[in-house]
Protein backbone atom coordinates (compact mmCIF):
# COMPACT_ATOMS: atom_id res chain seq x y z
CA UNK A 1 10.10 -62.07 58.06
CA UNK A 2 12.66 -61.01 55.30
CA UNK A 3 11.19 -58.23 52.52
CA UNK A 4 11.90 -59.17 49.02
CA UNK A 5 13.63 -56.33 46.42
CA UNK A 6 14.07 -57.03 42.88
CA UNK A 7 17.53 -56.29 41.35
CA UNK A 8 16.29 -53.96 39.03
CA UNK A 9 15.23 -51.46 42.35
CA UNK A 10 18.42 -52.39 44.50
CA UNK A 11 20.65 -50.94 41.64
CA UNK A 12 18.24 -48.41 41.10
CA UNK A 13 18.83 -47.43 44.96
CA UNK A 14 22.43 -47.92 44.72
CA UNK A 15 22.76 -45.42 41.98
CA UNK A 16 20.76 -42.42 43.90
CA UNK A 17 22.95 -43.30 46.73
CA UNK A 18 26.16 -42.70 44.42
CA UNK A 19 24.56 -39.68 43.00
CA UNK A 20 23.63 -37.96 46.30
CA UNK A 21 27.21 -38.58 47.80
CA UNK A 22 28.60 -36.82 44.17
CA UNK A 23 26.81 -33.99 45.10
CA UNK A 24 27.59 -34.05 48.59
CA UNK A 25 31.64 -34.55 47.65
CA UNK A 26 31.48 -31.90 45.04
CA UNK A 27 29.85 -29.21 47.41
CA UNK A 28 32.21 -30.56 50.14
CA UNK A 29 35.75 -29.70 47.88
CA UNK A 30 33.89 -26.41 46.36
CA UNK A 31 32.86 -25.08 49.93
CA UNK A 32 36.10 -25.81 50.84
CA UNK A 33 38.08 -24.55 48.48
CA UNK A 34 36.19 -21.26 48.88
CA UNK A 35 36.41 -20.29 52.29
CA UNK A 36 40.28 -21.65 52.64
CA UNK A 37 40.76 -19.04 49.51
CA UNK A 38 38.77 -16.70 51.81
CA UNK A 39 40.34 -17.30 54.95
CA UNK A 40 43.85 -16.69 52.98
CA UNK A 41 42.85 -13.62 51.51
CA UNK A 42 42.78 -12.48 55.49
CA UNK A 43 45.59 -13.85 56.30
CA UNK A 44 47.48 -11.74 53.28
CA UNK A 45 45.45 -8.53 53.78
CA UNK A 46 46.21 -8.48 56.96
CA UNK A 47 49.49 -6.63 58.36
CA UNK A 48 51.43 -7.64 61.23
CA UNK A 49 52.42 -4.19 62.55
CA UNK A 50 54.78 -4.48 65.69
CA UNK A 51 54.39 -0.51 67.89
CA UNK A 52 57.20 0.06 70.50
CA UNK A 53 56.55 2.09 72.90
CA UNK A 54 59.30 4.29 74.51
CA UNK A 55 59.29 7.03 77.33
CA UNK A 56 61.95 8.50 78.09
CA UNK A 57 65.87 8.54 76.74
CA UNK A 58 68.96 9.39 78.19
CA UNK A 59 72.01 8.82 80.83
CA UNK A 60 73.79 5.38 81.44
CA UNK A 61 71.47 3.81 83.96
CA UNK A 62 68.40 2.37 82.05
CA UNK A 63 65.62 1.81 84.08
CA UNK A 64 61.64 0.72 83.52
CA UNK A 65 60.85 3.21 81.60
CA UNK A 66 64.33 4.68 80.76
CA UNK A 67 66.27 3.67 77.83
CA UNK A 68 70.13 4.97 77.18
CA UNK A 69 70.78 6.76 74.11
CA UNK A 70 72.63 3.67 73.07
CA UNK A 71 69.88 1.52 73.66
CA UNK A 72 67.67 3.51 71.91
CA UNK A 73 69.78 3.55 68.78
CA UNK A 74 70.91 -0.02 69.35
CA UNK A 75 67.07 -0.79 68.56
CA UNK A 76 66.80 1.13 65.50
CA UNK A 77 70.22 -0.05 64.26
CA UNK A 78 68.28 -3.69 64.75
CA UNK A 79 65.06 -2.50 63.22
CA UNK A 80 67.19 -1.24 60.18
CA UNK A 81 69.37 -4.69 59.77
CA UNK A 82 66.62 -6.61 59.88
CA UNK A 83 64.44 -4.33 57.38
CA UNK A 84 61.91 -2.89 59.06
CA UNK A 85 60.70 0.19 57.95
CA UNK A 86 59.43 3.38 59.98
CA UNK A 87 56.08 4.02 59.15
CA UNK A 88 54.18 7.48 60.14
CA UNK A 89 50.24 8.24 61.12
CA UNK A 90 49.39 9.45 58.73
CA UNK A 91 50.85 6.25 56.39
CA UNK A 92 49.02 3.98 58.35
CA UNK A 93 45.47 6.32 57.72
CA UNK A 94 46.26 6.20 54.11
CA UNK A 95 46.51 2.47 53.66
CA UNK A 96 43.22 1.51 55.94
CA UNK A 97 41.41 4.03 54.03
CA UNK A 98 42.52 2.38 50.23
CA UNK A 99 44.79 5.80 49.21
CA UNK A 100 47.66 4.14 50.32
CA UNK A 101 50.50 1.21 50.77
CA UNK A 102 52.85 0.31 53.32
CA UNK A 103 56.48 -0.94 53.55
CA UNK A 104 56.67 -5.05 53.03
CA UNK A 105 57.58 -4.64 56.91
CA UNK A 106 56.31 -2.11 58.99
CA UNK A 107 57.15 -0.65 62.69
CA UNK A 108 55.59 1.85 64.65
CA UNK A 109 58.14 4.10 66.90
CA UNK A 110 56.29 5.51 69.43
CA UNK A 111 57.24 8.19 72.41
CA UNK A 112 54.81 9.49 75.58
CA UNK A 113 55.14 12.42 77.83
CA UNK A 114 57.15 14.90 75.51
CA UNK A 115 60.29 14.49 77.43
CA UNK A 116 63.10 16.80 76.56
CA UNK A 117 65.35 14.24 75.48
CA UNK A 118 62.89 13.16 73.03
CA UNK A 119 64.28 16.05 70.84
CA UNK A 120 68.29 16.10 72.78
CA UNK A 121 68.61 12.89 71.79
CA UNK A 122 66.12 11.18 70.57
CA UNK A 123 65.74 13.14 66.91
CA UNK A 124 69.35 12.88 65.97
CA UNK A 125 69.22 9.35 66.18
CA UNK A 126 65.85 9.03 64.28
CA UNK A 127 67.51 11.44 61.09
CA UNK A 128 70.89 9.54 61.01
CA UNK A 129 68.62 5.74 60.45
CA UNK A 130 65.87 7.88 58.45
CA UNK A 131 63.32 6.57 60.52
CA UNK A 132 60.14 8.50 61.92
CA UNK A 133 58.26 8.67 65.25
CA UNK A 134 55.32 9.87 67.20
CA UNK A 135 55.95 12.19 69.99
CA UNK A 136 52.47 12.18 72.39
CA UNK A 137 52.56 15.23 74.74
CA UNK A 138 50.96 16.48 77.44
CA UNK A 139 49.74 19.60 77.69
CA UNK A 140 50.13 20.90 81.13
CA UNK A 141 53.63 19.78 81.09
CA UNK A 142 54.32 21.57 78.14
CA UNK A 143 52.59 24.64 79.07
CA UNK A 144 53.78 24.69 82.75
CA UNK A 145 56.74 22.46 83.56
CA UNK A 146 58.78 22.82 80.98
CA UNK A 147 58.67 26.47 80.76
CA UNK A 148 59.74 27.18 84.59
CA UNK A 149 62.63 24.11 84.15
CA UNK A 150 63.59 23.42 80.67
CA UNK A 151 66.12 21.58 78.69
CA UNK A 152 67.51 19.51 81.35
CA UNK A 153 67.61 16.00 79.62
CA UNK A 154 67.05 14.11 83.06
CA UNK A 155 63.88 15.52 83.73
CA UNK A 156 62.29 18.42 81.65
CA UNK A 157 59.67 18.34 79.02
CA UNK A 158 59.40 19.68 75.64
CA UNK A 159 58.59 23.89 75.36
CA UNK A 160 56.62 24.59 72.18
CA UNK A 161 59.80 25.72 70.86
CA UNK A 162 61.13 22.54 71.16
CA UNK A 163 57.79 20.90 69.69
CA UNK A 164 58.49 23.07 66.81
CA UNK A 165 61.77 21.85 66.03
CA UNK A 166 60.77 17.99 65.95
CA UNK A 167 57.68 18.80 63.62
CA UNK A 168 59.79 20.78 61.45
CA UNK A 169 62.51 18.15 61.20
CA UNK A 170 60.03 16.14 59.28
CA UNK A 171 60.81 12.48 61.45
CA UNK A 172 58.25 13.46 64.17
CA UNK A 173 54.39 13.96 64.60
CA UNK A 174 52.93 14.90 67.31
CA UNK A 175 50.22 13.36 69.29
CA UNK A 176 47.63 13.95 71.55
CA UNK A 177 48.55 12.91 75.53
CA UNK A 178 45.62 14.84 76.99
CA UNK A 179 46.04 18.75 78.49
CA UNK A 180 45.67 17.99 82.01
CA UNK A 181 44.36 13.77 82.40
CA UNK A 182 48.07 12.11 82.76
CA UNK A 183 47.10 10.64 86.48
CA UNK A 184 47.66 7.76 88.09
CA UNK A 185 46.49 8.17 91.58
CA UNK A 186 43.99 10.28 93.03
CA UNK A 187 40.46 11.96 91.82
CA UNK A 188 40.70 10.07 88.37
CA UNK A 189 42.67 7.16 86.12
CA UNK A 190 43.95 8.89 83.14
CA UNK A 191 41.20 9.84 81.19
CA UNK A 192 39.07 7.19 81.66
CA UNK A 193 35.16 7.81 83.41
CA UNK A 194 34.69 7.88 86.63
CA UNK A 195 31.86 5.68 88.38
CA UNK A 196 29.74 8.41 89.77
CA UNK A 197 29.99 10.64 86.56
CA UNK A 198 26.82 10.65 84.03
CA UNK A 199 28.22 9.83 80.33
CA UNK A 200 27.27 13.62 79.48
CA UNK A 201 29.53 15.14 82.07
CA UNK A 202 32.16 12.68 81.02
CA UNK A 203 32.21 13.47 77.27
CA UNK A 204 32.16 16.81 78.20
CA UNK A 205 35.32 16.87 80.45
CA UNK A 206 37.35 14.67 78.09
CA UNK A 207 36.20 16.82 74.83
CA UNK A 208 37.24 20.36 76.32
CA UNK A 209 40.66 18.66 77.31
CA UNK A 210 42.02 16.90 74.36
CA UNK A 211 40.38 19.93 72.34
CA UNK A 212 42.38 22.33 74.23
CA UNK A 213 45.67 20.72 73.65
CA UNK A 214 44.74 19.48 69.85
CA UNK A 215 44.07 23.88 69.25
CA UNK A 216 47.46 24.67 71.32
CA UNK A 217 49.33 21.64 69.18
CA UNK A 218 48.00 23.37 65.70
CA UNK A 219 48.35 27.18 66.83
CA UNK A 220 52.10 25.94 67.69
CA UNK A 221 52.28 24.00 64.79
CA UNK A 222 50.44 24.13 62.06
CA UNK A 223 49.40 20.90 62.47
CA UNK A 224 46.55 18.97 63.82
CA UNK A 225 47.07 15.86 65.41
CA UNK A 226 45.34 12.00 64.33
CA UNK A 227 46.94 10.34 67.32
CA UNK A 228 45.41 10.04 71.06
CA UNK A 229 47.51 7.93 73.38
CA UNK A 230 45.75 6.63 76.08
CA UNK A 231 47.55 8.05 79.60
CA UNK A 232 48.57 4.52 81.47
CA UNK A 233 46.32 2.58 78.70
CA UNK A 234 43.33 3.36 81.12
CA UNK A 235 40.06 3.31 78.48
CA UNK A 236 36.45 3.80 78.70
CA UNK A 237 34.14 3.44 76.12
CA UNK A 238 32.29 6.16 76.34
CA UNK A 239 35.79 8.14 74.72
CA UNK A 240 35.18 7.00 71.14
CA UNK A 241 32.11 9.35 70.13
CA UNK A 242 34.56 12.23 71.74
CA UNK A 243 38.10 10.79 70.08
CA UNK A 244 35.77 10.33 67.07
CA UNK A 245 34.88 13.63 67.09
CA UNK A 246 37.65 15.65 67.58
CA UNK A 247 39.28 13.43 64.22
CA UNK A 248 41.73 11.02 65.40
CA UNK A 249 42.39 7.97 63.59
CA UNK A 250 44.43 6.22 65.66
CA UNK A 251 44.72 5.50 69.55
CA UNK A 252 47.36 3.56 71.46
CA UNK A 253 47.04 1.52 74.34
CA UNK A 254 49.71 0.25 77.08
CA UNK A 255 48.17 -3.48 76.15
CA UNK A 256 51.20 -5.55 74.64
CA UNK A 257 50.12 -7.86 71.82
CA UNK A 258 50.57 -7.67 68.65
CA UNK A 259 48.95 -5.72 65.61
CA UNK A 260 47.39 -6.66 62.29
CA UNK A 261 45.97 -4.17 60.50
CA UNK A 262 43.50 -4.47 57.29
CA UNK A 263 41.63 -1.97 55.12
CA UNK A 264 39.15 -1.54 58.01
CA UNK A 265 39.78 1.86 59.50
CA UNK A 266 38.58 0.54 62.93
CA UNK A 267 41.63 -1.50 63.43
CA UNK A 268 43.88 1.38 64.56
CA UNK A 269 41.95 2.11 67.39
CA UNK A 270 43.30 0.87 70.18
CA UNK A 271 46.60 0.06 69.40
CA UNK A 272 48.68 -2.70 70.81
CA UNK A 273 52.32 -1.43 72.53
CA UNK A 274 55.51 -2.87 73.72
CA UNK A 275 56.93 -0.99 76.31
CA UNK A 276 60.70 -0.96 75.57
CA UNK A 277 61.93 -1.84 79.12
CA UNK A 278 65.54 -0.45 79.65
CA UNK A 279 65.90 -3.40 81.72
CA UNK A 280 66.31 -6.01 78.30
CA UNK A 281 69.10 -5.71 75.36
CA UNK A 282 67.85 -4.80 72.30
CA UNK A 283 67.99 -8.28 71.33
CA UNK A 284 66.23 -9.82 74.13
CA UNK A 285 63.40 -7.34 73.33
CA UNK A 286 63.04 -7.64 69.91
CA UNK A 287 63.24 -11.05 69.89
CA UNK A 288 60.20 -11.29 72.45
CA UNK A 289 58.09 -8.48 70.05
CA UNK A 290 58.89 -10.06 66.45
CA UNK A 291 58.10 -13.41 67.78
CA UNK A 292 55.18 -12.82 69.81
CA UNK A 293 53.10 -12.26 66.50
């Protein structure tokens, strides 16, 4: 059986139905239009902030983690030709916090263990491109190997003497590498928690250390360190109350992917690094980091 509908309620019908898909269209293009201006006011606040990762420099026979004094300034002659700029810690605190810009395009040089060359031949190279670095020590070294064998570029580590020089040349900072937690085999995996510790035992062990060499660092040198690198990138959460704690703002890992950084102080823990291979040409490597963003 068909229904009968008079015209007069047919168009009436047909007009709601253009009225409701109005509405519908017009919150469709405003919703729209508001979270694609939100989603691109991300996309601009964030940073893309590329952190190499170096060890240690010298001789003519690069290796893993071994880089030739050319190589090394081969990089930064690259870095400086293509406009990157340097930035320092305490730069990158300043802009997540709001007190603070940053260069249009940013790099983060980056150097673990406190090797001697860092400051034989690492620090000229650094003041003749005007670019800074952060040198991440390790305490025990510092306090015990380099003191009984020092200054031999191959092999020995920074004295405080020598930590004094690169703060004082104004293109270094120095970070935190832990006292005595720089293993790889054995009782423990850098400073990360062991399975059969309680949390309590764990924070406890980790604060005395890094708060041993962050009060060595600042009786040397004045100055008191934001950075913690992570020995061998190993991590446990259970650091971040202590790392909190003892006022670092930043962290680096051994994890390479890229960075992008915002006004959320947050985002500089846990770092992303390339490890500069000796093994590549400066262009095969920075080719791989600027393009892997």
């Amino acid at each position: 059986m068909y229904e009968c509908r008079s015209a007069k309620r047919f168009f009436g019908l047909l007009l709601l139905d253009a009225v409701v898909f109005s509405v519908c269209a017009v919150f469709f293009f405003v919703g729209r239009s508001f979270f694609s201006s939100s989603a691109d006011s991300v996309r601009e606040e964030d940073i893309f902030l590329p952190v190499i990762m170096y060890h240690s420099v010298y001789g003519d026979a690069p290796e893993e983690y071994i880089v030739t004094p050319e190589q090394f300034e081969n990089d930064l002659s690259w870095l400086a030709e293509n406009e990157y700029t340097s930035v320092t810690a305490q730069q990158l605190t300043d802009y997540v916090n709001g007190t603070g810009g940053l260069p249009e395009k940013p790099v983060m040089i980056t150097l673990d263990d406190g090797c001697y060359n860092n400051l034989s031949e690492v620090l000229p190279v650094l003041e003749k491109y005007d670019m800074n670095a952060v040198v991440s020590v390790v305490g025990q070294y510092t306090d015990v190997t380099a003191v009984n064998d020092p200054h031999i570029p191959a092999y020995s580590y920074l004295t405080w003497e020598d930590i004094d020089s690169l703060t004082e040349s104004g293109h270094v900072e120095i970070g935190n590498h832990t006292y005595n937690m720089h293993t790889f085999k054995g009782e423990r995996q850098g400073c990360a928690k062991n399975p059969d510790e309680t949390e309590e035992e764990y924070r406890e062990l980790l604060y005395n250390d890094l708060n041993r060499l962050q009060n060595e660092i600042h009786e040397h040198t004045g100055k008191l360190p934001v950075v913690f690198a992570y020995p061998f990138g190993f991590r446990s959460p259970e650091a971040m109350p202590v790392i909190r704690e003892l006022g670092f703002t930043i962290t680096l890992t051994c994890t390479e992917k890229p960075n992008y950084i915002n006004h959320n102080p947050d985002c500089l823990y846990g770092l992303n690094r390339y490890n500069r291979s000796g093994l590549y040409s400066t262009g095969e490597f920075m080719e791989f980091i600027m393009h892997n963003s």
